[in-house]
PDB file of N, CA and C in Angstrom:
ATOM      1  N   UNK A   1     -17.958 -11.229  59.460  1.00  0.00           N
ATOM      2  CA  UNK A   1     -18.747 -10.109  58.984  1.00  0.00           C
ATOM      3  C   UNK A   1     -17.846  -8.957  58.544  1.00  0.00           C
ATOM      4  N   UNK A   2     -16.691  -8.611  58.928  1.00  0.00           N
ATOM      5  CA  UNK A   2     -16.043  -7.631  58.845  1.00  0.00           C
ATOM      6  C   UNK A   2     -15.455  -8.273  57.532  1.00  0.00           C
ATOM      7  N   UNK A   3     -15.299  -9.411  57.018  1.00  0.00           N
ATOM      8  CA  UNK A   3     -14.738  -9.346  55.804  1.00  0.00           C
ATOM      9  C   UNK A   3     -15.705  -9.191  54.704  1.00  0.00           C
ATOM     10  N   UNK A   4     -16.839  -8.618  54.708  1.00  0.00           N
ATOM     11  CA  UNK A   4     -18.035  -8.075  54.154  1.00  0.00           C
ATOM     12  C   UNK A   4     -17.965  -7.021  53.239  1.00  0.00           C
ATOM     13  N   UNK A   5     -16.863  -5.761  54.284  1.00  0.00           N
ATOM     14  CA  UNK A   5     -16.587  -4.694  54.484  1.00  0.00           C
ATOM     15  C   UNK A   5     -16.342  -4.215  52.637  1.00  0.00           C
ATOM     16  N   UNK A   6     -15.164  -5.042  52.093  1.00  0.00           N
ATOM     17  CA  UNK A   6     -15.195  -4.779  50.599  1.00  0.00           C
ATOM     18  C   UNK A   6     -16.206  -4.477  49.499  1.00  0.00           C
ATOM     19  N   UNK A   7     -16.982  -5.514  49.905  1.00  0.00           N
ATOM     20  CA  UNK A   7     -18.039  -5.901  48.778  1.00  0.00           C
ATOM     21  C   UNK A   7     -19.106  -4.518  49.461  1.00  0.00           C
ATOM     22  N   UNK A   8     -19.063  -3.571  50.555  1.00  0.00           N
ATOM     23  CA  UNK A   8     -20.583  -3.044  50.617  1.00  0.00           C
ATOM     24  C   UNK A   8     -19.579  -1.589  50.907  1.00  0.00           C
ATOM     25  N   UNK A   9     -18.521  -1.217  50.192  1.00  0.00           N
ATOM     26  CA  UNK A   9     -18.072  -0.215  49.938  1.00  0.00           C
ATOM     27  C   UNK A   9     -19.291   0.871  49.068  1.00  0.00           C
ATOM     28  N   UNK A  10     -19.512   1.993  49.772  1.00  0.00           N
ATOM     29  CA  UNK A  10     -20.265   2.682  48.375  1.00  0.00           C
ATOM     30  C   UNK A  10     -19.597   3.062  47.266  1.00  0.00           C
ATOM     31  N   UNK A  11     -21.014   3.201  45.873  1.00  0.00           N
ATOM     32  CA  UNK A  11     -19.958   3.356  44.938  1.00  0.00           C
ATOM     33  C   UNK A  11     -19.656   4.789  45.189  1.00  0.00           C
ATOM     34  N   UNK A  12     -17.672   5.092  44.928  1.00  0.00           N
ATOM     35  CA  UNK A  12     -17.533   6.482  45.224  1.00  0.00           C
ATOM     36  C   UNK A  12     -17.222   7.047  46.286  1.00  0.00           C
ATOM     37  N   UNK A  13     -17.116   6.188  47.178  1.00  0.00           N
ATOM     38  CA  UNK A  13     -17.034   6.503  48.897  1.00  0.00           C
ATOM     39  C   UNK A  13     -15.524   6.052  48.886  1.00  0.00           C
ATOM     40  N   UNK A  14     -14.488   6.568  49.675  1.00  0.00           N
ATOM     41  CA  UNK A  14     -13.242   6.552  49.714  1.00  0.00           C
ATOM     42  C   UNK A  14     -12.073   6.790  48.197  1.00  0.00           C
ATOM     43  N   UNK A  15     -12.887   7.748  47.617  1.00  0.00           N
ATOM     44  CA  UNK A  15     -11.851   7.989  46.533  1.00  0.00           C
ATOM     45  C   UNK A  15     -10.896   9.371  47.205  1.00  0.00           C
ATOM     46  N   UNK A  16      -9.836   9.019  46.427  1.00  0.00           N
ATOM     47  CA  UNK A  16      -8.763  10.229  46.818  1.00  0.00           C
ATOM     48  C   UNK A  16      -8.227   9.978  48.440  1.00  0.00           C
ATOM     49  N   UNK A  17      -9.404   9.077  49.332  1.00  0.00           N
ATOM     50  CA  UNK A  17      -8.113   8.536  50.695  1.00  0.00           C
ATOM     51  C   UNK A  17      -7.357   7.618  50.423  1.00  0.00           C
ATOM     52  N   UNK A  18      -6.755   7.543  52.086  1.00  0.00           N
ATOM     53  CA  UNK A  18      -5.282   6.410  52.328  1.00  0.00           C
ATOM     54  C   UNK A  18      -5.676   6.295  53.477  1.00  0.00           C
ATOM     55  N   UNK A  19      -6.465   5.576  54.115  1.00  0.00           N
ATOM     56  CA  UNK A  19      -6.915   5.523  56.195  1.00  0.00           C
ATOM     57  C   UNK A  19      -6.438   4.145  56.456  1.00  0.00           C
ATOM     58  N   UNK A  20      -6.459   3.908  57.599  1.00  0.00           N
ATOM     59  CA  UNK A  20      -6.330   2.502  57.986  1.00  0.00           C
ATOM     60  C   UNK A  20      -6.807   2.441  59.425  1.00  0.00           C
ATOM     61  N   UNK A  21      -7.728   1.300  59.401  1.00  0.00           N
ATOM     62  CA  UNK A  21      -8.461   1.407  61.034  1.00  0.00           C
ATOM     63  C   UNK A  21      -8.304   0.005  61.463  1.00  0.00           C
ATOM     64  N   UNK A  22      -8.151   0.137  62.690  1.00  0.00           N
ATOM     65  CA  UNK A  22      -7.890  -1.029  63.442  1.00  0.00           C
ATOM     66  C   UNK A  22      -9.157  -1.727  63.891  1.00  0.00           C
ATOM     67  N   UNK A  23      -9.534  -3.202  63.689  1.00  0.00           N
ATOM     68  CA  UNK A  23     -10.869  -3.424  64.093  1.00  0.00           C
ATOM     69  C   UNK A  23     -10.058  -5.054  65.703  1.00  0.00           C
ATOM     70  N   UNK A  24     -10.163  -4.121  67.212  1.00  0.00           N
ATOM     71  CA  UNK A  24      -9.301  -5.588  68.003  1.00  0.00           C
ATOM     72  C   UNK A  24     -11.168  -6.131  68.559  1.00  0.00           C
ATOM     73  N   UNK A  25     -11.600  -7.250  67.790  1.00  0.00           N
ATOM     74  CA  UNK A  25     -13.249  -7.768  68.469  1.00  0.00           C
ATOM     75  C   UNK A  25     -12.398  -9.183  69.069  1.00  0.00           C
ATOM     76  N   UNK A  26     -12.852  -9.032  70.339  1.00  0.00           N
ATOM     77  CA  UNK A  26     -12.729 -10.252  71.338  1.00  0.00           C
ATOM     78  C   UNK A  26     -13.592 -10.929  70.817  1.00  0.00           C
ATOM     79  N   UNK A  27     -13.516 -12.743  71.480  1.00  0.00           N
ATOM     80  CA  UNK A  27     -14.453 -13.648  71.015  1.00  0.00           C
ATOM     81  C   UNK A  27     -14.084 -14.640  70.111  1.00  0.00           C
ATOM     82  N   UNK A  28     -15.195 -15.688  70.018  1.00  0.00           N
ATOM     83  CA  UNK A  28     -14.804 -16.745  69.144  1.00  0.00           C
ATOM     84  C   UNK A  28     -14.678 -16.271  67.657  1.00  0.00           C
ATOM     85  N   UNK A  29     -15.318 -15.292  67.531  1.00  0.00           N
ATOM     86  CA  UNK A  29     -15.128 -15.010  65.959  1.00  0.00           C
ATOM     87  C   UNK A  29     -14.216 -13.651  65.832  1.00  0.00           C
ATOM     88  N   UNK A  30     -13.723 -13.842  66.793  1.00  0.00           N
ATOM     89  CA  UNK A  30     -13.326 -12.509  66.532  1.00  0.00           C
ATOM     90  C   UNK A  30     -12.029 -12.840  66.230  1.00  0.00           C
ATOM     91  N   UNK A  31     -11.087 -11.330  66.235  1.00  0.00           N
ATOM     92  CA  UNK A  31      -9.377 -11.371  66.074  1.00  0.00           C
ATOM     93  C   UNK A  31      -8.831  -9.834  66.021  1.00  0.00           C
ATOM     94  N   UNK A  32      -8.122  -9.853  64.899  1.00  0.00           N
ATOM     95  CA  UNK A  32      -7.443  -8.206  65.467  1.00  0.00           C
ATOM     96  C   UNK A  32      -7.088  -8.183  63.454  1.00  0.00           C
ATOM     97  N   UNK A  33      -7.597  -7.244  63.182  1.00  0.00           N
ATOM     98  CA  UNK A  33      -7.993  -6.488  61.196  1.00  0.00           C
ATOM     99  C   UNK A  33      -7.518  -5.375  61.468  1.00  0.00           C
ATOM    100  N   UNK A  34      -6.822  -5.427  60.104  1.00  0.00           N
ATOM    101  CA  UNK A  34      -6.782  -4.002  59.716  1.00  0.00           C
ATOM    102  C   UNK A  34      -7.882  -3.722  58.410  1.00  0.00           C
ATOM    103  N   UNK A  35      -8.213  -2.703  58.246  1.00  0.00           N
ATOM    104  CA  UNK A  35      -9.385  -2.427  57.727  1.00  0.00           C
ATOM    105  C   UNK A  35      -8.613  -0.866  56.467  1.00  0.00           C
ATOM    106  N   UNK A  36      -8.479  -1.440  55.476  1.00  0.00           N
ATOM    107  CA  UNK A  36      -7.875  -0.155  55.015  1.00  0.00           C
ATOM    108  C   UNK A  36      -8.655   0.808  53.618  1.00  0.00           C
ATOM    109  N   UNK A  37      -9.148   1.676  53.643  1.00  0.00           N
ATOM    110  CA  UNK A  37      -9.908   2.121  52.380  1.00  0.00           C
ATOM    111  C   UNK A  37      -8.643   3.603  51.602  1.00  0.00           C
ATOM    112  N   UNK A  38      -8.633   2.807  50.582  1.00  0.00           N
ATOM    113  CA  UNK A  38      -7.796   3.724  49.740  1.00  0.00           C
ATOM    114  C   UNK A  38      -8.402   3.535  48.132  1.00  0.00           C
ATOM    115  N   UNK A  39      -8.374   5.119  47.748  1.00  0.00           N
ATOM    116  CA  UNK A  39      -8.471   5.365  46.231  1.00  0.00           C
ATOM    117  C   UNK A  39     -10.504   4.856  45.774  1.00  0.00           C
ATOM    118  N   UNK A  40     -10.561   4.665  47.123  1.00  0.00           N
ATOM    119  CA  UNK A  40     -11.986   4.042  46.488  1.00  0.00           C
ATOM    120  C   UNK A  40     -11.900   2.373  46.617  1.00  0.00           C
ATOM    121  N   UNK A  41     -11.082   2.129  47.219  1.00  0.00           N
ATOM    122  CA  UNK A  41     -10.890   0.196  47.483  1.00  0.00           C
ATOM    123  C   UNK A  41     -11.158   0.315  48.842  1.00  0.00           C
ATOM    124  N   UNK A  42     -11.494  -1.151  49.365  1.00  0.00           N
ATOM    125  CA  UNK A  42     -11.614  -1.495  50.524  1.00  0.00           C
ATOM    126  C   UNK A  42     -10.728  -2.789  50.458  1.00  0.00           C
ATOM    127  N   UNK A  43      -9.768  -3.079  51.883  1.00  0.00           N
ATOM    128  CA  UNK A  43      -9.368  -4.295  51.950  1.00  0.00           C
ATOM    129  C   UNK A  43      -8.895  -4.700  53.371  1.00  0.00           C
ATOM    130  N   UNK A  44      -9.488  -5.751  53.659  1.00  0.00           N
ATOM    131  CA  UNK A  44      -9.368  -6.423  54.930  1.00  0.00           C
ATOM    132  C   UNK A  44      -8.357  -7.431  55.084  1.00  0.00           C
ATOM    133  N   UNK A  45      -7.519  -6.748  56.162  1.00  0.00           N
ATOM    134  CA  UNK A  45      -6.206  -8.164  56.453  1.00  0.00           C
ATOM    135  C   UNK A  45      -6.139  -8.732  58.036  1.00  0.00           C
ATOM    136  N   UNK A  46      -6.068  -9.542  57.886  1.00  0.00           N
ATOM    137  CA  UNK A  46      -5.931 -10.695  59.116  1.00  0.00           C
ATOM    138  C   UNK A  46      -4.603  -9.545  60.254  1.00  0.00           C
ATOM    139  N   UNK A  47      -4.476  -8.911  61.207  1.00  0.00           N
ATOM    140  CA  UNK A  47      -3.741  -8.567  62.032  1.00  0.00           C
ATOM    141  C   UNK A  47      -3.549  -7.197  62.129  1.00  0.00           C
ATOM    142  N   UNK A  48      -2.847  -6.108  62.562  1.00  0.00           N
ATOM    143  CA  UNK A  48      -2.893  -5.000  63.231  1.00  0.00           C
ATOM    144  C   UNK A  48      -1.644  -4.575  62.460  1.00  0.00           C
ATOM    145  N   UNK A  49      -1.366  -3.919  60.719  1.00  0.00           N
ATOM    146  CA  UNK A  49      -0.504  -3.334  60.192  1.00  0.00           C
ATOM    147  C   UNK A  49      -0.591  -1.578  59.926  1.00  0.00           C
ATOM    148  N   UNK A  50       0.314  -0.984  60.090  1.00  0.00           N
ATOM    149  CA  UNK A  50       0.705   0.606  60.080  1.00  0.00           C
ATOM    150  C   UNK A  50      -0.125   1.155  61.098  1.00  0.00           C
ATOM    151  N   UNK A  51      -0.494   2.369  60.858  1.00  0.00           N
ATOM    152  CA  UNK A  51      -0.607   3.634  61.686  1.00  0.00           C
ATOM    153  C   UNK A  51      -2.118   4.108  61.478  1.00  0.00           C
ATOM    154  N   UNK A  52      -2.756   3.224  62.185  1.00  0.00           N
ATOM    155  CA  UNK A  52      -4.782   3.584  61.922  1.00  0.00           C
ATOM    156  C   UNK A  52      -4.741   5.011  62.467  1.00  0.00           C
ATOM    157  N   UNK A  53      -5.631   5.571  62.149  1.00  0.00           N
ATOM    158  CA  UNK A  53      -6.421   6.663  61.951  1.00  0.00           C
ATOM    159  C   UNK A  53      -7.515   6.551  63.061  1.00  0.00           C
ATOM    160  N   UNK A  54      -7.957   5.390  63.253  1.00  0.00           N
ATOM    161  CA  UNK A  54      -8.788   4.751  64.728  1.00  0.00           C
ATOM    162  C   UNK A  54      -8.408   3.598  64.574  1.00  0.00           C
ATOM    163  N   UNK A  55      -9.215   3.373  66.078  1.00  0.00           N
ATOM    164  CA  UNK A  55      -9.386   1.832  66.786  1.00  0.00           C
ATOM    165  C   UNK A  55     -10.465   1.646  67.081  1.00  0.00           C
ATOM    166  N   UNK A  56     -10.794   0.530  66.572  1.00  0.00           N
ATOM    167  CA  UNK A  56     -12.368   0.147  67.013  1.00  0.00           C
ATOM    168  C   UNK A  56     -11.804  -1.268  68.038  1.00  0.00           C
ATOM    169  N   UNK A  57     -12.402  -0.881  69.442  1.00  0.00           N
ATOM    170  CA  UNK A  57     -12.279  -2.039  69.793  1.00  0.00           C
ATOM    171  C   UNK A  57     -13.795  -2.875  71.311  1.00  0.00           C
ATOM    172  N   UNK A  58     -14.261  -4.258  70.959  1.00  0.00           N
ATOM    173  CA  UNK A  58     -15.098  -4.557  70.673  1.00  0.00           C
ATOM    174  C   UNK A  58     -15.317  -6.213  71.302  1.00  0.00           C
ATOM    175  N   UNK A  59     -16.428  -7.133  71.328  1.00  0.00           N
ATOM    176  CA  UNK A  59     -16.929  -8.359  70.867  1.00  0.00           C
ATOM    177  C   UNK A  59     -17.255  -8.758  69.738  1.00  0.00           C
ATOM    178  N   UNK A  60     -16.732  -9.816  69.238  1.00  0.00           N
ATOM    179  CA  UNK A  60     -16.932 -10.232  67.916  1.00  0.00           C
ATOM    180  C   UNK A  60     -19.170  -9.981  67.778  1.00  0.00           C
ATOM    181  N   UNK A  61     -19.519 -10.336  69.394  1.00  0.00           N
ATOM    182  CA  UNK A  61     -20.985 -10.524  69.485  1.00  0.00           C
ATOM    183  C   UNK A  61     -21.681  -8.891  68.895  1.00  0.00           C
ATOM    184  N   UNK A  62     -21.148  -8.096  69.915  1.00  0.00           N
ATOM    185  CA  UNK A  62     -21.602  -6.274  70.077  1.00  0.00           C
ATOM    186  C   UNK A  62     -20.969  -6.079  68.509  1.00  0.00           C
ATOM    187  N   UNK A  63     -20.321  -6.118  68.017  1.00  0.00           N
ATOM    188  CA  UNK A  63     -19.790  -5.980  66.448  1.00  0.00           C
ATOM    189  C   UNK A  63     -20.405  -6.083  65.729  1.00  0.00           C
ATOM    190  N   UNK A  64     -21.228  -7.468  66.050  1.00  0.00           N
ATOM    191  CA  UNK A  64     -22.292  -8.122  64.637  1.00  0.00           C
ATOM    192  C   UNK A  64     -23.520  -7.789  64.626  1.00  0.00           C
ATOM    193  N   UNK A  65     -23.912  -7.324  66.419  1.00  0.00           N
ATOM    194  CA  UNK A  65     -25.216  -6.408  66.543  1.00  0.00           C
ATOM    195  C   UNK A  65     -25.533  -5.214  65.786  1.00  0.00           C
ATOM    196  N   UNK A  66     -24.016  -4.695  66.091  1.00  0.00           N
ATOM    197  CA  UNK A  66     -23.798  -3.435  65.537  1.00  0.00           C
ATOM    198  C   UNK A  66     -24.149  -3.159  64.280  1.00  0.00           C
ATOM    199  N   UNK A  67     -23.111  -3.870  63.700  1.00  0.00           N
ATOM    200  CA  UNK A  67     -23.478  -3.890  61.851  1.00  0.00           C
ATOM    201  C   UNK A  67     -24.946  -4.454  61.089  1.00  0.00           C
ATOM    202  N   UNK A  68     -25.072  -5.420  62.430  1.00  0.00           N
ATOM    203  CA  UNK A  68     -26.895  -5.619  61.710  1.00  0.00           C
ATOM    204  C   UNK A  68     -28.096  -4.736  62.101  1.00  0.00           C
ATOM    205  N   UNK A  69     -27.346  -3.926  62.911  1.00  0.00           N
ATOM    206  CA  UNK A  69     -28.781  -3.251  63.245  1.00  0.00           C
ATOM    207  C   UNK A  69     -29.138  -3.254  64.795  1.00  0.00           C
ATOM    208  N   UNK A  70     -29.314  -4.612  65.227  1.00  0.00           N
ATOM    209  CA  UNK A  70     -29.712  -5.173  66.364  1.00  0.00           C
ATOM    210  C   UNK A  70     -29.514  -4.392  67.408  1.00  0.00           C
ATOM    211  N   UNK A  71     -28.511  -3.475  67.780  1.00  0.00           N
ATOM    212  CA  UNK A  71     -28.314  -3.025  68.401  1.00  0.00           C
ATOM    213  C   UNK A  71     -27.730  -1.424  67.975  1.00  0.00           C
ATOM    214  N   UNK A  72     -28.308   0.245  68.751  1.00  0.00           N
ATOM    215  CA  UNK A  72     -27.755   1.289  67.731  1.00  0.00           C
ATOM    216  C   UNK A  72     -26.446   1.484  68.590  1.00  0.00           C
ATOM    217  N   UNK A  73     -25.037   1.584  67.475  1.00  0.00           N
ATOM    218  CA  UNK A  73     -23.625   1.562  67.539  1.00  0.00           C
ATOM    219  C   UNK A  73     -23.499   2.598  68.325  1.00  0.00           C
ATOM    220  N   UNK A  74     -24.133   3.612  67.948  1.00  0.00           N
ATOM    221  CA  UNK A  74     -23.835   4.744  68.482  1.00  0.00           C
ATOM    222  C   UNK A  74     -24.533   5.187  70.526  1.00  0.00           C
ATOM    223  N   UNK A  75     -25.138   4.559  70.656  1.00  0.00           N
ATOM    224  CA  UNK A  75     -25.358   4.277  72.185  1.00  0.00           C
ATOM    225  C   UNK A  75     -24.303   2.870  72.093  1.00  0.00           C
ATOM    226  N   UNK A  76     -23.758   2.085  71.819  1.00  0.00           N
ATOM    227  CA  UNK A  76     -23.054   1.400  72.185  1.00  0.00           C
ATOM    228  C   UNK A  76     -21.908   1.866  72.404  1.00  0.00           C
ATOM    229  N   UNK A  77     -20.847   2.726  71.746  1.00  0.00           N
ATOM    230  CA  UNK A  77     -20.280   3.748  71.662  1.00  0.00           C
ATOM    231  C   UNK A  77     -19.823   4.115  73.400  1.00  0.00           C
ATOM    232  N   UNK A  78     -21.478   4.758  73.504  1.00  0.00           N
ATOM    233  CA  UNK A  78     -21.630   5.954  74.758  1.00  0.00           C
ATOM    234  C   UNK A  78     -21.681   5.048  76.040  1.00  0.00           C
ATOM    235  N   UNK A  79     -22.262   3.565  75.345  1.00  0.00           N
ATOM    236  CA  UNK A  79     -22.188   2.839  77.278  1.00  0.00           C
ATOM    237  C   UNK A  79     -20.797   1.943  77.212  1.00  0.00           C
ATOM    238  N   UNK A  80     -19.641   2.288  76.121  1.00  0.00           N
ATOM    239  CA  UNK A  80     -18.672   1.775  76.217  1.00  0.00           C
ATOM    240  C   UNK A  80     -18.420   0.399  76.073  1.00  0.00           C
ATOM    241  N   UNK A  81     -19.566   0.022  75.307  1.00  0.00           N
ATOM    242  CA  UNK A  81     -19.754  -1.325  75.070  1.00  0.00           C
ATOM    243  C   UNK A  81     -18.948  -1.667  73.817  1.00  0.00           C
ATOM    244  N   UNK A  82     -18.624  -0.531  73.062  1.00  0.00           N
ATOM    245  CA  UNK A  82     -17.482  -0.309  71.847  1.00  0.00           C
ATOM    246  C   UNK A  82     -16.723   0.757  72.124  1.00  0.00           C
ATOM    247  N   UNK A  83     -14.955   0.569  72.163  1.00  0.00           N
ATOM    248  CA  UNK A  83     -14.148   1.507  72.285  1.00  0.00           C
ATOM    249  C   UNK A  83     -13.981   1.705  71.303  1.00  0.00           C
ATOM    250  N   UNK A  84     -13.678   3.684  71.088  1.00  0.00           N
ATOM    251  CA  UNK A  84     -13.597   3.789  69.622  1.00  0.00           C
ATOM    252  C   UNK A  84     -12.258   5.217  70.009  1.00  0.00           C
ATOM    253  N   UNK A  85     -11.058   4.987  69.056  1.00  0.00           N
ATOM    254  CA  UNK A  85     -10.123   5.848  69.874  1.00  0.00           C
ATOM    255  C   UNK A  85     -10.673   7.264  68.724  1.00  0.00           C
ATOM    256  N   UNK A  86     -11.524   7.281  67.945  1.00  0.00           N
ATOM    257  CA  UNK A  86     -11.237   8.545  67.078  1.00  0.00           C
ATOM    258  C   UNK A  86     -12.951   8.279  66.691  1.00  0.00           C
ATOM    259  N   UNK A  87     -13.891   8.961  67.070  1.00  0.00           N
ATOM    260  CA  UNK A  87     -15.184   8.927  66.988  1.00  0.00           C
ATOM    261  C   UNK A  87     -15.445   9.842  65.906  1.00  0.00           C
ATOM    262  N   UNK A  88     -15.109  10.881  65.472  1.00  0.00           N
ATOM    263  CA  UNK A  88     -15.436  11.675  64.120  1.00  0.00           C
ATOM    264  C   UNK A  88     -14.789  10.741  62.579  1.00  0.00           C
ATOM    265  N   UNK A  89     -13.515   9.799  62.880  1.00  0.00           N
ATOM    266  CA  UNK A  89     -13.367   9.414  61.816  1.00  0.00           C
ATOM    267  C   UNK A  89     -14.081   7.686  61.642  1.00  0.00           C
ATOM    268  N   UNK A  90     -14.700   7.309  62.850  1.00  0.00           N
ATOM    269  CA  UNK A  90     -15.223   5.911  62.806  1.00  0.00           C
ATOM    270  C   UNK A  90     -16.952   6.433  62.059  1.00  0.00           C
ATOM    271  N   UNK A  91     -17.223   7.428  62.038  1.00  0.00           N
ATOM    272  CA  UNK A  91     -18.536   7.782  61.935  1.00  0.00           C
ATOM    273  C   UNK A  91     -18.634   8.220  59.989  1.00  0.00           C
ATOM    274  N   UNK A  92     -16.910   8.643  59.901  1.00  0.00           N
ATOM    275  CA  UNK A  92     -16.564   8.892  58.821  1.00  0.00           C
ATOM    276  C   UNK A  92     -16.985   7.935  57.796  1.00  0.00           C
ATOM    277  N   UNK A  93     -16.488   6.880  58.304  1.00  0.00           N
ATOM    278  CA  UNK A  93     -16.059   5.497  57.790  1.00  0.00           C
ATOM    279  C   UNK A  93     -17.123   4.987  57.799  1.00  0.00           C
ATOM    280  N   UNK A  94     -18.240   4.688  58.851  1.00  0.00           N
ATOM    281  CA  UNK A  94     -19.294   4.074  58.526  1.00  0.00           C
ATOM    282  C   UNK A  94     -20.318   4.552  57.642  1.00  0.00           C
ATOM    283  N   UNK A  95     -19.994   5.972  57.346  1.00  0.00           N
ATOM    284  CA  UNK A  95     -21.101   6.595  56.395  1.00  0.00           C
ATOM    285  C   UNK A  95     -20.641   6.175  54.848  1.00  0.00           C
ATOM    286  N   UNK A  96     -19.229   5.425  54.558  1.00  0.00           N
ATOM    287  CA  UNK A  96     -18.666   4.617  53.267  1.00  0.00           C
ATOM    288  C   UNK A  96     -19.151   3.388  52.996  1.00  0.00           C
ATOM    289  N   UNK A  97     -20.171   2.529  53.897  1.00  0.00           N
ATOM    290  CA  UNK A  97     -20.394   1.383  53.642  1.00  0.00           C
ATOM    291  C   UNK A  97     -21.838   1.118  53.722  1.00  0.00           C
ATOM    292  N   UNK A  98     -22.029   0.090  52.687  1.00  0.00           N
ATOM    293  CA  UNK A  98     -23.928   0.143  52.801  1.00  0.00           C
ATOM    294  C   UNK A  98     -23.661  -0.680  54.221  1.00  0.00           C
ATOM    295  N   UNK A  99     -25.062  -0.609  54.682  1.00  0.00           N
ATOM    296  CA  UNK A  99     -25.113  -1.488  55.999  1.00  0.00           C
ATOM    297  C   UNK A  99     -25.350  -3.101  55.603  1.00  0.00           C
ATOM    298  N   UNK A 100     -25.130  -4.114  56.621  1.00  0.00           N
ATOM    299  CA  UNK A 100     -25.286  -5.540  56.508  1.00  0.00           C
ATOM    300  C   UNK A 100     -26.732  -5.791  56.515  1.00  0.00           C
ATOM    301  N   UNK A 101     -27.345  -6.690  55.617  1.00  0.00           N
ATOM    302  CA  UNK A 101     -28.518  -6.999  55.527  1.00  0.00           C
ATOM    303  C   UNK A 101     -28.557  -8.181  56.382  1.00  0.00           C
ATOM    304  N   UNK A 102     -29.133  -8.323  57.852  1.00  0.00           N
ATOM    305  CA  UNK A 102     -29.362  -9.042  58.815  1.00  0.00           C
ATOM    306  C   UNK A 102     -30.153 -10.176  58.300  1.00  0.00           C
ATOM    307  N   UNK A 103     -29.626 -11.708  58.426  1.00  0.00           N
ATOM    308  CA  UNK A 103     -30.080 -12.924  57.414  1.00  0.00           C
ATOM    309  C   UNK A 103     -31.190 -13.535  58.848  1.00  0.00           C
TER     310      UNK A 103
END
């Protein structure tokens, strides 16, 4: 799901940054992304490169709730069910991406 992240960039959302966020989701689907939005691009890489801006860290399961809806991120957040090392810029970031349409 996190390699989604490109394609539901808004249009216009991350022009003029350089961020990079760490996504570490435990689990079978999970792994450890870097998540980087620059100039108005989004691009997702397999492992934990440079100096994020945050850390999101997580279940591949609570992740996919998250992004579909199923569950609200933001009480997940608060019962620590998602560590997030920089909460003003993860909130940043999620307001750049349309949300996942739950199949």
């Amino acid at each position: 799901m996190i390699h989604s992240l490109p394609s539901r960039l808004k249009a216009g959302a991350g022009t003029g940054l350089d961020i990079l966020y760490h996504f570490i989701l435990h689990g079978p689907e999970g792994g450890q992304f870097t998540v980087r939005v620059k100039d108005g691009q989004c691009t997702v890489e397999e492992g934990l490169q440079g100096d994020p801006k945050c850390v999101v860290e997580t279940t591949d399961q609570i992740y996919a709730d998250a992004e579909t809806g199923r569950i609200n991120a933001q009480m997940a957040v608060l019962m620590g069910k998602i560590k997030v090392s920089n909460v003003g810029s993860l909130l940043k970031f999620a307001a750049m991406f349309e949300p996942v349409q739950d199949k």
